[in-house]
Structures are given as C-alpha cells and as structure tokens.
Protein backbone atom coordinates (compact mmCIF):
# COMPACT_ATOMS: atom_id res chain seq x y z
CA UNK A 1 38.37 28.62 5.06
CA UNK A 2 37.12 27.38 1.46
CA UNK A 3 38.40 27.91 -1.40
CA UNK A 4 36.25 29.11 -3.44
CA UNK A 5 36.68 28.17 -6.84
CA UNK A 6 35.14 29.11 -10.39
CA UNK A 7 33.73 25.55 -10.32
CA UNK A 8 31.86 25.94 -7.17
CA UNK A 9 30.51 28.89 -8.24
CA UNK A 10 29.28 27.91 -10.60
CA UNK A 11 27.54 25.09 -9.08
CA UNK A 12 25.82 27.16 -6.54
CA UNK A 13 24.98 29.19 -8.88
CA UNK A 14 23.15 26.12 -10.60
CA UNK A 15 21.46 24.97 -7.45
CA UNK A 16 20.19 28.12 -6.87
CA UNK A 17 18.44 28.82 -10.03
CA UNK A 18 17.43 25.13 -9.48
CA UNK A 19 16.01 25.91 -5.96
CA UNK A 20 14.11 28.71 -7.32
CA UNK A 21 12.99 27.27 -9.99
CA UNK A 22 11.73 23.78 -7.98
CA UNK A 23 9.86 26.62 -5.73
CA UNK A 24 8.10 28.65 -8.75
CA UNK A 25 6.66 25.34 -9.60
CA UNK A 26 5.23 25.03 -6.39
CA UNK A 27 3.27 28.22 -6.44
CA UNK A 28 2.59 31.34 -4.79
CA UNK A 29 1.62 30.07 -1.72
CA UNK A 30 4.96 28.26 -1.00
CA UNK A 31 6.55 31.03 -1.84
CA UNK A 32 4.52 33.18 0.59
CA UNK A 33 5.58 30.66 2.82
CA UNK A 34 9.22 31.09 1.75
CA UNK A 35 9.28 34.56 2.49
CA UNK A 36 7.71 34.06 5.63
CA UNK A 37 10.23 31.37 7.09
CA UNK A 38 13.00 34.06 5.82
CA UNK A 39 11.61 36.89 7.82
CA UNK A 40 11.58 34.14 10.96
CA UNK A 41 15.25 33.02 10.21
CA UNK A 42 16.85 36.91 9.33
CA UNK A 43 14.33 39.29 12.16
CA UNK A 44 16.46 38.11 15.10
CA UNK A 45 19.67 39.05 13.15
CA UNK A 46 18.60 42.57 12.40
C-alpha cells in the first residue's frame, strides 16, 4: 500500500485544482466532453 502522506496530499490536491483549472480554460465544450468520457469510464462500474 502507499503511504499517504500530508505532502502528497497536498500535491494531488494541487494537480487537481491544476487539472481543473487547465480544463476551464478550455471551455465548455471540453468539459461536455469531460463529463461524457466520465459517464463512459464509471456506467460499466455502476
């Protein structure tokens, strides 16, 4: 397992704000795109 470690947190807490923010830029469209690709990745899960 990893440890998971205030740093690391932290970090992934900076690359996702930086991952959202990178697709905001982008646009709506990407982001309708996004949440498309999501739905394709998570539906089989469910």
């Amino acid at each position: 397992m990893l440890k998971v470690t205030e740093k690391t947190l932290s970090f992934g807490m900076k690359y996702l704000s930086m991952l959202r923010f990178f697709y905001v830029k982008k646009g709506r469209r990407n982001d309708k795109c996004l949440n498309h690709y999501l739905k394709k990745k998570i539906s089989p899960l469910q």
